[in-house]
Protein backbone atom coordinates (compact mmCIF):
# COMPACT_ATOMS: atom_id res chain seq x y z
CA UNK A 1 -185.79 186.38 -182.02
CA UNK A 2 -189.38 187.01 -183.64
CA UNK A 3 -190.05 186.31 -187.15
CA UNK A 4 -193.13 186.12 -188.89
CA UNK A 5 -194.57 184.84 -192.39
CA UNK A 6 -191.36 183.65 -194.44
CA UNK A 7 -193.35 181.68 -196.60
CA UNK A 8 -190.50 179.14 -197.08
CA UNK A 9 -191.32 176.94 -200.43
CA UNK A 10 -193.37 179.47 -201.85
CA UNK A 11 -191.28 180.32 -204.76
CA UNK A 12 -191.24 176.36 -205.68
CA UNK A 13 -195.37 175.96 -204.90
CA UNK A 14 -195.32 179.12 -207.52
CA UNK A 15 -192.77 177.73 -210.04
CA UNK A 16 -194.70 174.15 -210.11
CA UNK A 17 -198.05 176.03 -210.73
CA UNK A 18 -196.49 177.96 -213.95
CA UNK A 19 -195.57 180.88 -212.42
CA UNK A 20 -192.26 183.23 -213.40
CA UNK A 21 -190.39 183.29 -210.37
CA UNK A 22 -187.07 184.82 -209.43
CA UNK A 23 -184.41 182.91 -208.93
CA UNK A 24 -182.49 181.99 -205.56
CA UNK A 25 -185.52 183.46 -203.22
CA UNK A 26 -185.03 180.11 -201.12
CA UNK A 27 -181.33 181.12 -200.93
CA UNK A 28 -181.94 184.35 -200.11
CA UNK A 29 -184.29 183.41 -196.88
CA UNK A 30 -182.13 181.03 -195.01
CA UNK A 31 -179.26 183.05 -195.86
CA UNK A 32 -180.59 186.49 -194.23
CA UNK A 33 -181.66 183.58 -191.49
CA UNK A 34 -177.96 182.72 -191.18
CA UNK A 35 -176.95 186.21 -190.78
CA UNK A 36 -179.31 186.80 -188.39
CA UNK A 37 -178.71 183.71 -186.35
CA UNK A 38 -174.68 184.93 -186.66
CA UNK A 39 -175.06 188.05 -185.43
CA UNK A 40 -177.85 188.02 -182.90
CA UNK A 41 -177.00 184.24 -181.17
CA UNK A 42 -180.26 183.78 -179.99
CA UNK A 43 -181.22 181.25 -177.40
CA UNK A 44 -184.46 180.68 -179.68
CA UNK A 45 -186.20 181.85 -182.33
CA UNK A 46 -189.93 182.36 -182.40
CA UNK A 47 -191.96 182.07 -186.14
CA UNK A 48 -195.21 184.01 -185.42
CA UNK A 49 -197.18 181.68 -189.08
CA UNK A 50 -196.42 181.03 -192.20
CA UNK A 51 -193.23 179.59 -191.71
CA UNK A 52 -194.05 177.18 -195.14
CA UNK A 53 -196.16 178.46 -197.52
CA UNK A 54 -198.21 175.59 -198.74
CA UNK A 55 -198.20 171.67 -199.17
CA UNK A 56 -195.12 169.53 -199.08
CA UNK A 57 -191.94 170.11 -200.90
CA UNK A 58 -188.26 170.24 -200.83
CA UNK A 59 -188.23 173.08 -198.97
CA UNK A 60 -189.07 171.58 -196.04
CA UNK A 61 -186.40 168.79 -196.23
CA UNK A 62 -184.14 171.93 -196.51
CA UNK A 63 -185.26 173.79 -193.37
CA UNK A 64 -184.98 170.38 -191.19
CA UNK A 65 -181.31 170.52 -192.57
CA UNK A 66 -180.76 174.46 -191.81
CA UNK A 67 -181.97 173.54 -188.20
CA UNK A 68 -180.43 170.60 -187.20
CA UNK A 69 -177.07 172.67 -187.96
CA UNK A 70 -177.98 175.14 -185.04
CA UNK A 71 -178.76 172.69 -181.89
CA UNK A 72 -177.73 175.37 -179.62
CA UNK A 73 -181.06 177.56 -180.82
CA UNK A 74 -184.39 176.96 -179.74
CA UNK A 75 -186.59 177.03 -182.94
CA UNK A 76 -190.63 176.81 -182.81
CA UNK A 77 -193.88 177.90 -184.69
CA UNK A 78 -196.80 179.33 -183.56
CA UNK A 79 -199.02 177.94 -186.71
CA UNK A 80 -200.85 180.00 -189.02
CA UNK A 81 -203.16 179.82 -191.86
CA UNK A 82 -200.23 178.93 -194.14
CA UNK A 83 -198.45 175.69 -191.79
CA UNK A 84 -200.85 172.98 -193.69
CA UNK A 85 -198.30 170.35 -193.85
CA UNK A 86 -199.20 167.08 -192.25
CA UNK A 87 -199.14 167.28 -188.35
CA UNK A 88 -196.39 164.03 -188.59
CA UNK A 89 -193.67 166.34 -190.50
CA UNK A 90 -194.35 168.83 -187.12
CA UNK A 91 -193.93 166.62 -184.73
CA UNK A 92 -190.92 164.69 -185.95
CA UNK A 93 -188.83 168.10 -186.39
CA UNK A 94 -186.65 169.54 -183.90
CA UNK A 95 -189.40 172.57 -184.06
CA UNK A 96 -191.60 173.06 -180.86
CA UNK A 97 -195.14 173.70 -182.69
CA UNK A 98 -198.14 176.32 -180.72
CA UNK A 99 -201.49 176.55 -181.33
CA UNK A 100 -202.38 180.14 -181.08
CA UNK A 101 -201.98 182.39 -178.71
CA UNK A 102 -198.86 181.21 -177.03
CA UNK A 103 -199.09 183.79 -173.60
CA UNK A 104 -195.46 184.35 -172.35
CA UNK A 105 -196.21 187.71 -170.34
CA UNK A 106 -196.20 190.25 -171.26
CA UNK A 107 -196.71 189.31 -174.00
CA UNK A 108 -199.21 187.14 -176.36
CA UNK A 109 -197.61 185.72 -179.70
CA UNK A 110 -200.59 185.55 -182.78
CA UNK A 111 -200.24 185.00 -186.28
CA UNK A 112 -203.16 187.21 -187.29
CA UNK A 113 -203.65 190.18 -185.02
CA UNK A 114 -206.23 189.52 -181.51
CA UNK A 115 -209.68 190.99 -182.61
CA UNK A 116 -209.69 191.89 -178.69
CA UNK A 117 -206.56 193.30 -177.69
CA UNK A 118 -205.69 191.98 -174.00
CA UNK A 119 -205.36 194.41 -171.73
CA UNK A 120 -202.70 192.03 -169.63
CA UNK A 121 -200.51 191.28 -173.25
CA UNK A 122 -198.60 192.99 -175.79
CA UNK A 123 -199.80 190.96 -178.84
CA UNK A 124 -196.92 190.27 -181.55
CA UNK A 125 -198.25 188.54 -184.79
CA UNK A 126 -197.66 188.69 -188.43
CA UNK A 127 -199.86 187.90 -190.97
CA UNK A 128 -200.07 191.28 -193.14
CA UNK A 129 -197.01 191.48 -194.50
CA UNK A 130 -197.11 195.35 -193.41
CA UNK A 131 -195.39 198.04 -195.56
CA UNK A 132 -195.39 202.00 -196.16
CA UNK A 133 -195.16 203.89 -199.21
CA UNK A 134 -192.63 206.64 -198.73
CA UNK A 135 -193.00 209.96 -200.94
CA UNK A 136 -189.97 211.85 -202.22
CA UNK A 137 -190.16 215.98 -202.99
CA UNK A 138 -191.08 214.57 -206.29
CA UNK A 139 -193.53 212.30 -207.73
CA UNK A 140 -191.30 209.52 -206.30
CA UNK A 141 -192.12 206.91 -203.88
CA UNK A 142 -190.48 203.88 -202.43
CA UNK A 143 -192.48 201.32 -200.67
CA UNK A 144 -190.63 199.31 -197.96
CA UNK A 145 -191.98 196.54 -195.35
CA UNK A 146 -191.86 197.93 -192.23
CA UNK A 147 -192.63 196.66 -188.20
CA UNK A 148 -196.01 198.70 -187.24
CA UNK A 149 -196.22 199.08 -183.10
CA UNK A 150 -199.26 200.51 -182.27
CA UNK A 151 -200.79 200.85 -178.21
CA UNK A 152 -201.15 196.99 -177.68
CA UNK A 153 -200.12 195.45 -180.71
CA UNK A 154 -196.86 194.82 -183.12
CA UNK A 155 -197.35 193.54 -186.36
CA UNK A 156 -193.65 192.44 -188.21
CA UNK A 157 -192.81 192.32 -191.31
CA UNK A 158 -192.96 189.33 -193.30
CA UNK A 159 -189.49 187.65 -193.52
CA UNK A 160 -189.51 185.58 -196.48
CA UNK A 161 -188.42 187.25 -200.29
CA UNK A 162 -191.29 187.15 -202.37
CA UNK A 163 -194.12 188.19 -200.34
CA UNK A 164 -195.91 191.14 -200.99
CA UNK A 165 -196.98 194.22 -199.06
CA UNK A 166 -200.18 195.23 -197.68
CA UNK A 167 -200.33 199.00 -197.02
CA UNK A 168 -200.34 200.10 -193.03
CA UNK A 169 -201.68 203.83 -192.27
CA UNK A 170 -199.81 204.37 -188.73
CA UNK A 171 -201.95 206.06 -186.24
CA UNK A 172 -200.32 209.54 -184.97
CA UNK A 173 -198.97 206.99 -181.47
CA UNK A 174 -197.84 204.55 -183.48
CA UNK A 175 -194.58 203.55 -184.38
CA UNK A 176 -193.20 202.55 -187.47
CA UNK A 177 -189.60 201.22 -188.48
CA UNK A 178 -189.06 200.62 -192.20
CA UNK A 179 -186.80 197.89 -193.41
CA UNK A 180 -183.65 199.65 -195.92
CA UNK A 181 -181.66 196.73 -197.14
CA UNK A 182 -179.29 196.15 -193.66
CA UNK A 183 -181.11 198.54 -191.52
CA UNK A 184 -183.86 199.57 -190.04
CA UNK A 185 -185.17 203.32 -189.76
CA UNK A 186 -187.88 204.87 -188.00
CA UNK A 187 -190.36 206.78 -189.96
């Protein structure tokens, strides 16, 4: 299972720095993690960055927790700009950590997307948080994150609540598949 960017402690880094945040958006990610992890049974899960958001806090006590309940699952990092906690709390988790690119052909596993796509990998990474704005027959419009496959790269969807959007404008090859509360819908 790929996931990318959920930003876990965010809320908290956000709350501590003055900032109105909603509440239960640490809830809400291991949760939909739970669900997932129910309904998929994956062997191991892959975080393509971001998997914390910033320094130390309890979030990361909680996530050692949510882990160590799941021994039969795999779980590891490929770091990205976000993963700043000290290398020790890394390497004394039950979480495999990768320096970017981990290469496991065919494909190539990034947190921000390869400047150079390779020609011998499909390159999965996060980082952008991708989303579309959907217009209705009226002046309506929904925006919704959404997993962007283009030629030779994938960019997902950030996991975590409380992220943000950034904008994609899919190429006429591309696909896109939009994230609708359970599902997930080509556009």
């Amino acid at each position: 299972m790929l996931l990318a960017d959920l930003h876990l402690g965010k809320g908290e880094h956000f709350s501590r720095n003055g900032m109105a945040v909603p509440q239960g958006v640490q809830d809400d990610n291991f949760s939909r993690l739970q669900e997932l992890l129910e309904e998929f049974e994956p062997d191991r899960v892959l975080f393509l960055g971001d998997l914390f958001h910033s320094h130390l806090n309890d979030t990361v006590e909680t996530f050692a927790v949510f882990i160590s309940t799941h021994p039969e699952v795999s779980f590891a990092l490929v770091m990205g700009n976000h993963d700043i906690l000290p290398q020790a709390l890394y390497n004394n988790s039950q979480l495999a950590i990768h320096q970017p690119p981990l290469r496991e052909s065919p494909f190539i596993f990034t947190h921000f997307p390869l400047a150079v796509p390779d020609p011998d990998f499909y390159n999965f990474y996060g980082h952008l948080h991708p989303g579309v704005k959907l217009r209705g027959s009226g002046k309506e419009y929904l925006k919704l994150p959404c997993f962007h496959f283009g030629p030779s790269q994938a960019v997902l969807p950030a996991f975590g609540a409380f992220t943000g959007l950034a904008l994609v404008k899919p190429r006429r090859e591309d696909r896109v598949f939009v994230v609708v509360e359970d599902e997930v819908l080509e556009v």
